[in-house]
C-alpha atoms as a PDB file:
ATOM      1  CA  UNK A   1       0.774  10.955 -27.203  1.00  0.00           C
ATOM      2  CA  UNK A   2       4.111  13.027 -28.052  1.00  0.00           C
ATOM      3  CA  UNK A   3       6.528  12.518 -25.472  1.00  0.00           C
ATOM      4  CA  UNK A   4       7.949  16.220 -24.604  1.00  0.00           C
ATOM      5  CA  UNK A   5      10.713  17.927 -23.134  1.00  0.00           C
ATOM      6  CA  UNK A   6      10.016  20.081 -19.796  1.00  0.00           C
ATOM      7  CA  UNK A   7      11.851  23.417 -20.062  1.00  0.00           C
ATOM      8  CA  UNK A   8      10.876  26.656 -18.271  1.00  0.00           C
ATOM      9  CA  UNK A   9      11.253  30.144 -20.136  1.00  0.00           C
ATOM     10  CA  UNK A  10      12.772  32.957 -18.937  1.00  0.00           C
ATOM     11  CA  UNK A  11      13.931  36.404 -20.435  1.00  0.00           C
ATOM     12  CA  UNK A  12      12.494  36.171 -23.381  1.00  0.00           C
ATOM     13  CA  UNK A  13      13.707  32.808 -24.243  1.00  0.00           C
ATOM     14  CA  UNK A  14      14.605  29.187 -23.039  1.00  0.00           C
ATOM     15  CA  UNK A  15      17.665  26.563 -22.684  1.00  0.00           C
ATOM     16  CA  UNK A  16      17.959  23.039 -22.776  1.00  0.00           C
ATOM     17  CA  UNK A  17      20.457  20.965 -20.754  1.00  0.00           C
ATOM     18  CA  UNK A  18      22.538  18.264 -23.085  1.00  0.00           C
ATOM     19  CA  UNK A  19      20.047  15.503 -22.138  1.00  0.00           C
ATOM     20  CA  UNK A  20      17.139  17.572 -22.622  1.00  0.00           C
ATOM     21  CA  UNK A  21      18.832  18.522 -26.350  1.00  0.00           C
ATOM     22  CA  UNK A  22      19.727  14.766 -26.927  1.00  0.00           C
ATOM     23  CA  UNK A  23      15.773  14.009 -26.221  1.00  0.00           C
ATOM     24  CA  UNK A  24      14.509  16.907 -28.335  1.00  0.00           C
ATOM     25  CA  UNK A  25      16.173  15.436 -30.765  1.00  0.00           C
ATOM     26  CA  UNK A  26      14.675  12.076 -30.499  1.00  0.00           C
ATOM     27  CA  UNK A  27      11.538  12.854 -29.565  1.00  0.00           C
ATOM     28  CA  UNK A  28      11.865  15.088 -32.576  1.00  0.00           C
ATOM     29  CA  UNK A  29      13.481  13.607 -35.303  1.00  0.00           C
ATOM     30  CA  UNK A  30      15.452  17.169 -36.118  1.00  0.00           C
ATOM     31  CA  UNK A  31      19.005  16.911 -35.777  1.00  0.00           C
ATOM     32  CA  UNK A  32      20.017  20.313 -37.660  1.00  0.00           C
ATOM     33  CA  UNK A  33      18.328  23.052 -35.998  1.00  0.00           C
ATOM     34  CA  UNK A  34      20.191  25.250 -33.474  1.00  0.00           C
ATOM     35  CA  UNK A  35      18.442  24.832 -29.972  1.00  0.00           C
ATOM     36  CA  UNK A  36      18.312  28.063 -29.184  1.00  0.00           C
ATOM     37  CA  UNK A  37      16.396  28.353 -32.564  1.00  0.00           C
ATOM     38  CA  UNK A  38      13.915  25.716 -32.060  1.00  0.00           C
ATOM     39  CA  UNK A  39      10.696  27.237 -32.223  1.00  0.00           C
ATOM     40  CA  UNK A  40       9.018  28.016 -28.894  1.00  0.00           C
ATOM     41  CA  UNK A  41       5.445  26.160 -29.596  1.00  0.00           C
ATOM     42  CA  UNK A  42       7.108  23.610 -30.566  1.00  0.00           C
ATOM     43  CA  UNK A  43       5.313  20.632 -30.014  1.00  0.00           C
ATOM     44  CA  UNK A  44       8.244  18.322 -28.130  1.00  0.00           C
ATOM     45  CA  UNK A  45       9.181  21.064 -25.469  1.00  0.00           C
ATOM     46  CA  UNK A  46       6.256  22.139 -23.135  1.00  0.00           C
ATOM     47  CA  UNK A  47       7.017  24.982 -20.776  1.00  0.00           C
ATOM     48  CA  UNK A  48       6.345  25.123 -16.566  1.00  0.00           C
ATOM     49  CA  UNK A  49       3.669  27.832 -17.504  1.00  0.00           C
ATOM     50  CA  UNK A  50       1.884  25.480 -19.808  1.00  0.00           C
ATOM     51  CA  UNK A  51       2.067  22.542 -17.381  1.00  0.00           C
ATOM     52  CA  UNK A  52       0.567  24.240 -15.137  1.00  0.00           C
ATOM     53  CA  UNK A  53      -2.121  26.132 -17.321  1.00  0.00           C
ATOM     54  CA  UNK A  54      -2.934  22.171 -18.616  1.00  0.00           C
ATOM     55  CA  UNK A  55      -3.236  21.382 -14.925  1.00  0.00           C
ATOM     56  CA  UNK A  56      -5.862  23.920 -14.501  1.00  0.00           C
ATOM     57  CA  UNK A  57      -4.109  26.797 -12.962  1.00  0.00           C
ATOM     58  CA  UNK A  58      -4.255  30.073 -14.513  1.00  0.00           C
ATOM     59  CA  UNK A  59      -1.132  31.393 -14.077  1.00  0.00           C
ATOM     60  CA  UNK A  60       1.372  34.040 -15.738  1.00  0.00           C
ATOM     61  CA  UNK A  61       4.599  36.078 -15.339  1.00  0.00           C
ATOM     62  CA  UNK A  62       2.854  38.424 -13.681  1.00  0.00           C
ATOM     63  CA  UNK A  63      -0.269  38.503 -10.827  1.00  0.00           C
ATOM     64  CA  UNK A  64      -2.826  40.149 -13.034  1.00  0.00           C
ATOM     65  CA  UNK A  65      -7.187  39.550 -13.194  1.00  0.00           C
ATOM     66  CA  UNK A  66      -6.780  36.454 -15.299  1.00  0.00           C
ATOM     67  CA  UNK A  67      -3.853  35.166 -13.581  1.00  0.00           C
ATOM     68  CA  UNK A  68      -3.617  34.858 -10.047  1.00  0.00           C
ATOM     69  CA  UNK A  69      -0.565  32.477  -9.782  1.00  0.00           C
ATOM     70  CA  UNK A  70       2.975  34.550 -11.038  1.00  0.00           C
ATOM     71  CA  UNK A  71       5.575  32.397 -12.160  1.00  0.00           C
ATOM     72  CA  UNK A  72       9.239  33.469 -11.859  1.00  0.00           C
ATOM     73  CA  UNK A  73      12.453  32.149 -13.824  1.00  0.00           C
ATOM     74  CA  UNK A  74      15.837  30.802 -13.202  1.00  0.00           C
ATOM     75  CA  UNK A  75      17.200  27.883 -11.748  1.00  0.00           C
ATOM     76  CA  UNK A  76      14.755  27.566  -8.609  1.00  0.00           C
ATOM     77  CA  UNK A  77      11.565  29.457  -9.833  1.00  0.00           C
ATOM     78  CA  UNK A  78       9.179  31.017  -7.409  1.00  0.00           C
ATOM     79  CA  UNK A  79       5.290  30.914  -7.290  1.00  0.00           C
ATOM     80  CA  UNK A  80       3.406  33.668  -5.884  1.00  0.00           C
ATOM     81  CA  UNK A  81      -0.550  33.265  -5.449  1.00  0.00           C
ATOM     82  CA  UNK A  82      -2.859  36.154  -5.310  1.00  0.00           C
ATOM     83  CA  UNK A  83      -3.810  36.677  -1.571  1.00  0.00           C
ATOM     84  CA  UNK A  84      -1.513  33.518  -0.747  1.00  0.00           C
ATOM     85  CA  UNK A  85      -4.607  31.433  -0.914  1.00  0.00           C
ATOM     86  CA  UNK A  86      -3.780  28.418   1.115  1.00  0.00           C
ATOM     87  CA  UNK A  87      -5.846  25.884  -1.156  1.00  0.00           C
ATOM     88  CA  UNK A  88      -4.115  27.005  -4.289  1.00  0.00           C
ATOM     89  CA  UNK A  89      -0.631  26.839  -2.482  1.00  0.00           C
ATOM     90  CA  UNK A  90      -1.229  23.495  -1.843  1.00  0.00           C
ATOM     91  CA  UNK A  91      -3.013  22.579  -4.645  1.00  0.00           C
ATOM     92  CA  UNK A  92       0.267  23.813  -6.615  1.00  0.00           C
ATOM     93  CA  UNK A  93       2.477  22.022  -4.220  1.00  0.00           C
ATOM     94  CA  UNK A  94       1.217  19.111  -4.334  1.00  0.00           C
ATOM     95  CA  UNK A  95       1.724  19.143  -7.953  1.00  0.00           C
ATOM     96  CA  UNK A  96       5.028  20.455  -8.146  1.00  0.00           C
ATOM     97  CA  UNK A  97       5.992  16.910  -5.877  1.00  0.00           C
ATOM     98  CA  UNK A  98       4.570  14.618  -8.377  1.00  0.00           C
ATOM     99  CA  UNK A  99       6.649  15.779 -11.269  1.00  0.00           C
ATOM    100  CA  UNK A 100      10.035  14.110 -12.043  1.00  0.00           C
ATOM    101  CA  UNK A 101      12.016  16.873 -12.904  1.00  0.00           C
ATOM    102  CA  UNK A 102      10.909  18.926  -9.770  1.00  0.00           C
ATOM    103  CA  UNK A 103      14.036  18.742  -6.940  1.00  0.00           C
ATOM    104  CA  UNK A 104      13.171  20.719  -3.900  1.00  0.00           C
ATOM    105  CA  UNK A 105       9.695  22.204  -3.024  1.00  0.00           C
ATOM    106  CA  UNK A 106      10.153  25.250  -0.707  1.00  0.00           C
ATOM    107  CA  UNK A 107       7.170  27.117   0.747  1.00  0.00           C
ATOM    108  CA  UNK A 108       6.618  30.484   2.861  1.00  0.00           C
ATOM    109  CA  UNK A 109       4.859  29.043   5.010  1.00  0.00           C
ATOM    110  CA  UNK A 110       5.895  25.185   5.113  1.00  0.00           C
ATOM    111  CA  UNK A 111       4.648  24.563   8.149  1.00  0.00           C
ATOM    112  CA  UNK A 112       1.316  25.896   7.824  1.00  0.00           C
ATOM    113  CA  UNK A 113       1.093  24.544   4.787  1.00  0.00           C
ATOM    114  CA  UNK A 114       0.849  20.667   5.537  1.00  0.00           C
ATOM    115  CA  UNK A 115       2.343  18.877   2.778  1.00  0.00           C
ATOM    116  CA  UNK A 116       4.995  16.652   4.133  1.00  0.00           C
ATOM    117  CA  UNK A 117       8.406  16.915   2.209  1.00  0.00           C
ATOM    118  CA  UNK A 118       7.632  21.037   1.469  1.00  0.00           C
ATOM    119  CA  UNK A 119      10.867  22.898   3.003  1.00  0.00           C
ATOM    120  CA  UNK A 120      10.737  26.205   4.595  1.00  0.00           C
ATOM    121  CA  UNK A 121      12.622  29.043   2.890  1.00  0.00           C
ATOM    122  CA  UNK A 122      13.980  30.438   5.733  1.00  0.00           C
ATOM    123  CA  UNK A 123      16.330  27.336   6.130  1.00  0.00           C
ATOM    124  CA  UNK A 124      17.882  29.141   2.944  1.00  0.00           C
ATOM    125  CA  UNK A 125      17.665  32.482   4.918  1.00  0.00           C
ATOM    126  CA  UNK A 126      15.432  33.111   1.908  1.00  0.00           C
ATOM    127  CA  UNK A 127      12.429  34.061   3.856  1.00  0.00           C
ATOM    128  CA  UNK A 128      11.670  38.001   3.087  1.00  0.00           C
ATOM    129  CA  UNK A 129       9.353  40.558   2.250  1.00  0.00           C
ATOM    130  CA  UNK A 130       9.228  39.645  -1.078  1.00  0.00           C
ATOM    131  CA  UNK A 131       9.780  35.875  -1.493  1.00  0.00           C
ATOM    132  CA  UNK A 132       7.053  33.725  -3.175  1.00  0.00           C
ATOM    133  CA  UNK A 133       4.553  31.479  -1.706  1.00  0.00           C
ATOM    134  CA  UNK A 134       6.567  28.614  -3.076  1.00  0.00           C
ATOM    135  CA  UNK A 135       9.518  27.979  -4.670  1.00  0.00           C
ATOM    136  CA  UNK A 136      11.368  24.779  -6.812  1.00  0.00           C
ATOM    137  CA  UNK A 137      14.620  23.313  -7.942  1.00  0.00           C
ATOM    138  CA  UNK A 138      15.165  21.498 -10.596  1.00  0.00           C
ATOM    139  CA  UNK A 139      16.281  17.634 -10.228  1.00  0.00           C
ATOM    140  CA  UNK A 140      19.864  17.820 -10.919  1.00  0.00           C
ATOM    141  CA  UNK A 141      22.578  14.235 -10.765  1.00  0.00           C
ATOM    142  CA  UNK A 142      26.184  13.452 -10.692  1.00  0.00           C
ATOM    143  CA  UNK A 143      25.873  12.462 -14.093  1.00  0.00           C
ATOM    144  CA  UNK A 144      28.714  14.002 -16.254  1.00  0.00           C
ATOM    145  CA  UNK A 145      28.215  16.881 -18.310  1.00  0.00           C
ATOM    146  CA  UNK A 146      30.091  17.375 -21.958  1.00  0.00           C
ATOM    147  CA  UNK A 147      33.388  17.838 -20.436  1.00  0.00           C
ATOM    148  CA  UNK A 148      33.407  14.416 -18.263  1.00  0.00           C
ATOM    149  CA  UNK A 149      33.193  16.282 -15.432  1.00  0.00           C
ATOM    150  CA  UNK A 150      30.212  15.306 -12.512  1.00  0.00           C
ATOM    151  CA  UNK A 151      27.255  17.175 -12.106  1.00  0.00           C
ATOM    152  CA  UNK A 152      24.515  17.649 -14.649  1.00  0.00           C
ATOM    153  CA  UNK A 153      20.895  20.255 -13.965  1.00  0.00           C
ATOM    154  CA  UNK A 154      18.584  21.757 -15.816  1.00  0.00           C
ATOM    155  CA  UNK A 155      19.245  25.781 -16.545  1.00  0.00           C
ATOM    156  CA  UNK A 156      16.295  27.955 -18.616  1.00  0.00           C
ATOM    157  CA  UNK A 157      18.446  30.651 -19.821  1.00  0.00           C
ATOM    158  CA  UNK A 158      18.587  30.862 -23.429  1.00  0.00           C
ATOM    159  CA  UNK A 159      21.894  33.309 -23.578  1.00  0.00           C
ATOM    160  CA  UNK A 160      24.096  30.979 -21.484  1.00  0.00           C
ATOM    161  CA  UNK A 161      26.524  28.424 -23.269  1.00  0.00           C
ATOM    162  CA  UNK A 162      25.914  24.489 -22.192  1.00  0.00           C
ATOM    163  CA  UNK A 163      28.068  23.934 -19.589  1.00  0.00           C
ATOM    164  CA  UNK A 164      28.339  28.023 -18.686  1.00  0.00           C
ATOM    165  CA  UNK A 165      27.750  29.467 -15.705  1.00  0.00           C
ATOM    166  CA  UNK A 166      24.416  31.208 -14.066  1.00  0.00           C
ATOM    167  CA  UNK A 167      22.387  31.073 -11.256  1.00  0.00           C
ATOM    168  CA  UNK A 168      21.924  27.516 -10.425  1.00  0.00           C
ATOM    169  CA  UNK A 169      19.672  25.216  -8.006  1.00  0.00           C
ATOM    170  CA  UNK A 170      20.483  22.934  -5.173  1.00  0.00           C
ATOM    171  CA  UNK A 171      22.154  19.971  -6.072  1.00  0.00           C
ATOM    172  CA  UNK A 172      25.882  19.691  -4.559  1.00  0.00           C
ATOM    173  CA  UNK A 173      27.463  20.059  -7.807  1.00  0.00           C
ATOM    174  CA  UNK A 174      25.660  23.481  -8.563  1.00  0.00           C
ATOM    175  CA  UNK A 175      26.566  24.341  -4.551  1.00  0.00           C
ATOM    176  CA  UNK A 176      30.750  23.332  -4.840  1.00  0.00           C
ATOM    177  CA  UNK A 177      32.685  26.428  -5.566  1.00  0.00           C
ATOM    178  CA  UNK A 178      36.213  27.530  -3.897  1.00  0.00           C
ATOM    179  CA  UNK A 179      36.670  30.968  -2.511  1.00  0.00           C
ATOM    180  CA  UNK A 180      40.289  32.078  -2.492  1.00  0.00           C
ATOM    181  CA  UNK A 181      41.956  35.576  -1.068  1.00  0.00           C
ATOM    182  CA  UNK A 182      44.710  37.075  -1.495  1.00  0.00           C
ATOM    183  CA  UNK A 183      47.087  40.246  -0.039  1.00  0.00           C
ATOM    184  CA  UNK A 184      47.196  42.609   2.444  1.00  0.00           C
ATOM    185  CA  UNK A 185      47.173  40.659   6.054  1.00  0.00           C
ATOM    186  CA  UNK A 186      44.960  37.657   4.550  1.00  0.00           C
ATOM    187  CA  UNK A 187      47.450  34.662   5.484  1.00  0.00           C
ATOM    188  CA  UNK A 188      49.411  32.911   2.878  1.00  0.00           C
ATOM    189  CA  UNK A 189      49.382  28.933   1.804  1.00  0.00           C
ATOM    190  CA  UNK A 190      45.996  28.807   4.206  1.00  0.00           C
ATOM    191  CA  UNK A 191      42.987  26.336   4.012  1.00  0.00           C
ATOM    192  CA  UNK A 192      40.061  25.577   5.001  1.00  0.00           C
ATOM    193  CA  UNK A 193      37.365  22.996   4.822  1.00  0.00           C
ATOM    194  CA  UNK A 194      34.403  25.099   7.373  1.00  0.00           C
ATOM    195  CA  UNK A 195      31.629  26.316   5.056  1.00  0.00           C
ATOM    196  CA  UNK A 196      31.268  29.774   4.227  1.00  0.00           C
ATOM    197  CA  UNK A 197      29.207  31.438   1.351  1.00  0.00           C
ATOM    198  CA  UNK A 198      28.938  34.791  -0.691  1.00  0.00           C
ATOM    199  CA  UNK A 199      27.051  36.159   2.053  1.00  0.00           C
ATOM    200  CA  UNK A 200      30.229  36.663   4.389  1.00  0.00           C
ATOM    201  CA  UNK A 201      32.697  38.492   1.693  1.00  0.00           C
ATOM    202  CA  UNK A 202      31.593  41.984   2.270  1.00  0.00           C
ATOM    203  CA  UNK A 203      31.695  41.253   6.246  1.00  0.00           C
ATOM    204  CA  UNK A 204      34.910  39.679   6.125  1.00  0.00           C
ATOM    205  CA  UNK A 205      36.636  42.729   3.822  1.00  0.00           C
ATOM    206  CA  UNK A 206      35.153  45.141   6.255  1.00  0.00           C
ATOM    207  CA  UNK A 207      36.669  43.505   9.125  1.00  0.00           C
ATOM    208  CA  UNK A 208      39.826  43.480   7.139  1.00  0.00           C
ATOM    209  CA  UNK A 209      39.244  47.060   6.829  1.00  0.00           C
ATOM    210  CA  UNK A 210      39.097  47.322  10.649  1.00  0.00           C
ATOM    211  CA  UNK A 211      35.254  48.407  10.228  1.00  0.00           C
ATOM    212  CA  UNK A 212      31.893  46.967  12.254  1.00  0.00           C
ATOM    213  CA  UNK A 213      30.071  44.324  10.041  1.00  0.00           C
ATOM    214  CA  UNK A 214      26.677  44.117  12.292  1.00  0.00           C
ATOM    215  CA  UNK A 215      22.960  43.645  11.078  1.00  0.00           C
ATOM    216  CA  UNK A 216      24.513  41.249   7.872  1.00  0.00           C
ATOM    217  CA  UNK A 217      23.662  37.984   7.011  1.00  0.00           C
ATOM    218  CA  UNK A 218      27.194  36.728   6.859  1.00  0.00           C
ATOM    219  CA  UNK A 219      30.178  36.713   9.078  1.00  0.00           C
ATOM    220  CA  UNK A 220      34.305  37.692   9.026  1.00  0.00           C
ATOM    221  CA  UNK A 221      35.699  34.521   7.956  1.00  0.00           C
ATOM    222  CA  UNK A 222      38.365  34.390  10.893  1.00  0.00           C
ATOM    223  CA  UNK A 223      40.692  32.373   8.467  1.00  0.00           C
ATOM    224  CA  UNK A 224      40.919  35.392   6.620  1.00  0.00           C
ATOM    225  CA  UNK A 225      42.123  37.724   9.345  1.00  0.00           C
ATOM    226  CA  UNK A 226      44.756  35.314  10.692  1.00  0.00           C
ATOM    227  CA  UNK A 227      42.479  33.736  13.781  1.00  0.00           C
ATOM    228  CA  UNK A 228      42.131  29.951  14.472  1.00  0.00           C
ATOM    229  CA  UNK A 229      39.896  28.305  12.283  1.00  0.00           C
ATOM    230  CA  UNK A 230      36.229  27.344  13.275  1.00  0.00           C
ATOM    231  CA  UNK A 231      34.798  24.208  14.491  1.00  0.00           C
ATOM    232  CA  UNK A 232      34.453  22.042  11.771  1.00  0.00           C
ATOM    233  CA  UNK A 233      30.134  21.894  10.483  1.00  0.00           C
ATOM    234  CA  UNK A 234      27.698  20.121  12.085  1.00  0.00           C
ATOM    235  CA  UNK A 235      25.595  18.222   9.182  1.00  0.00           C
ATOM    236  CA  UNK A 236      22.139  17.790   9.060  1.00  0.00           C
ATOM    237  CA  UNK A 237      19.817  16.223   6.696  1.00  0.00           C
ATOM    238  CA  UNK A 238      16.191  17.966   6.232  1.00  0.00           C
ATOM    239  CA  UNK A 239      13.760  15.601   4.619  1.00  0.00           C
ATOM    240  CA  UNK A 240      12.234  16.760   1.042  1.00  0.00           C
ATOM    241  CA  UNK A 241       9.330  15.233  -0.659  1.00  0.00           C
ATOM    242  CA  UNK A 242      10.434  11.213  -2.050  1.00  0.00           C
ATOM    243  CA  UNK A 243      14.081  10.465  -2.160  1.00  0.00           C
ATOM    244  CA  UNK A 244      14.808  14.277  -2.153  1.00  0.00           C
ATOM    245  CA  UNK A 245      16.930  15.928   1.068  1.00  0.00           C
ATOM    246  CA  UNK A 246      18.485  18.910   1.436  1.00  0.00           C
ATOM    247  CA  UNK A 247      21.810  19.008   3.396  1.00  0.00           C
ATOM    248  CA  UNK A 248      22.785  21.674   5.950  1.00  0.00           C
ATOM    249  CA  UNK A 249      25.854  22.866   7.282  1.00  0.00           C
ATOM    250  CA  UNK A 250      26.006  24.700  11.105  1.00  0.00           C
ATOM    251  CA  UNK A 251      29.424  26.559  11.272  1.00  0.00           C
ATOM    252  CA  UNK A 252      30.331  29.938  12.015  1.00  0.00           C
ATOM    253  CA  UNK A 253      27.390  30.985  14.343  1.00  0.00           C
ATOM    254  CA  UNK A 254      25.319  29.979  11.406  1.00  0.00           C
ATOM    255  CA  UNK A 255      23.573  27.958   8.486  1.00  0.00           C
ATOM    256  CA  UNK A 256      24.890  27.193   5.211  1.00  0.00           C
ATOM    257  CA  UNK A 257      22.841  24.678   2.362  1.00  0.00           C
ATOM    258  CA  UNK A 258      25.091  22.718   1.455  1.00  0.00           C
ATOM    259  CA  UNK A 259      22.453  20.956  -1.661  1.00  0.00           C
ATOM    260  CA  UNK A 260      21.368  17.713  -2.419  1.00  0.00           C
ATOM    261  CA  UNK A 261      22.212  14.604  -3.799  1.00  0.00           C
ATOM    262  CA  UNK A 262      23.977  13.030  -0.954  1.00  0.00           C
END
């Protein structure tokens, strides 16, 4: 049996990480060609959609008579199932958990739904209208990436650079970012260590602005308007499938993911 490298495609083409390019090319034997102009069939990379298809599900980018299981891209893909047919849902679950290079397993309906380990994607205020019946991360590490620095995940956009930037998954390395401000009646030579996420940038420039911020999912950052700083988070862990957990932050009135790996 050929061993293969798991990627998953999106917009019209597919990355590799440096680890899954150093295996391609030892599974492989090629050492010349381009990655982003190794062929798509392949025979050493295998995409999610054909995993799945092999597993027996008949699934697709898009819900149609042949396919009733819609597979989305990016760095946490979702899964939508025609009707949201419980048995499928955890049918697919359950197989998403037994692969290695699955992180998280999120689901609608996690409760309902019975697996142990499956998260619920409201805890990532991700619960909506639209979301899928499940969603996944990939398995990310602290391993170091090409500059020496930590943090390592798999990414399936073809048109971003190793080691560039995109929409990412859970892990704590893909989570750390720093938000600074400056001007106007934002202090100077402030910081702080309380949580806060994209989500409460438009609140806290509108409160700046001296306007009402109600009915968003984010909050002023009182840092930013010259108020005493919050209490600092309360952490808790919520308990993925295996060795996997998923660390959240309570600050500010609210809930913030701060990823996994801890």
């Amino acid at each position: 049996m050929k061993k293969k490298v798991v990627v998953n495609y999106c917009f019209g083409g597919f990355g590799l990480s440096l680890k899954a390019e150093e295996l391609y090319r030892q599974y492989s034997g090629d050492t010349e060609t381009y990655v982003r102009d190794i062929p798509r069939h392949c025979p050493h990379l295998v995409r999610v959609v054909e995993e799945l298809g092999k597993a027996g599900f008949a699934c697709g980018r898009r819900l149609t008579a042949d396919t009733p299981v819609a597979v989305g891209g990016g760095g946490a893909p979702g899964l939508w199932v025609r009707g949201g047919d419980g048995a499928t849902v955890r049918a697919l679950c359950a197989w998403l958990q037994a692969r290695p290079w699955v992180g998280l397993v999120l689901a609608r309906d996690a409760e309902g739904l019975g697996r142990a380990g499956t998260l619920p994607l409201a805890a990532l205020g991700a619960l909506h209208a639209r979301a899928p019946d499940l969603a996944f991360t990939f398995a990310g590490s602290d391993a170091p990436d090409q500059h020496g620095l930590p943090g390592i995940a798999f990414i399936d956009a073809a048109d971003v650079p190793q080691g560039g930037g995109m929409h990412g998954g859970l892990h704590r390395r893909e989570l750390a970012a720093v938000l600074a401000m400056l001007g106007g009646p934002v202090p100077a030579a402030r910081t702080s260590e309380v949580p806060s996420d994209l989500t409460d940038i438009a609140p806290t420039v509108l409160a700046l602005l001296g306007l009402p911020a109600e009915g968003m999912d984010g909050v002023p950052l009182a840092e930013a308007l010259g108020l005493p700083a919050p209490a600092p988070a309360r952490r808790r862990m919520l308990a993925g499938h295996g060795a996997e957990a998923l660390a959240v932050d309570e600050a500010r009135g609210r809930l913030y993911p701060a990823g996994t790996g801890f």
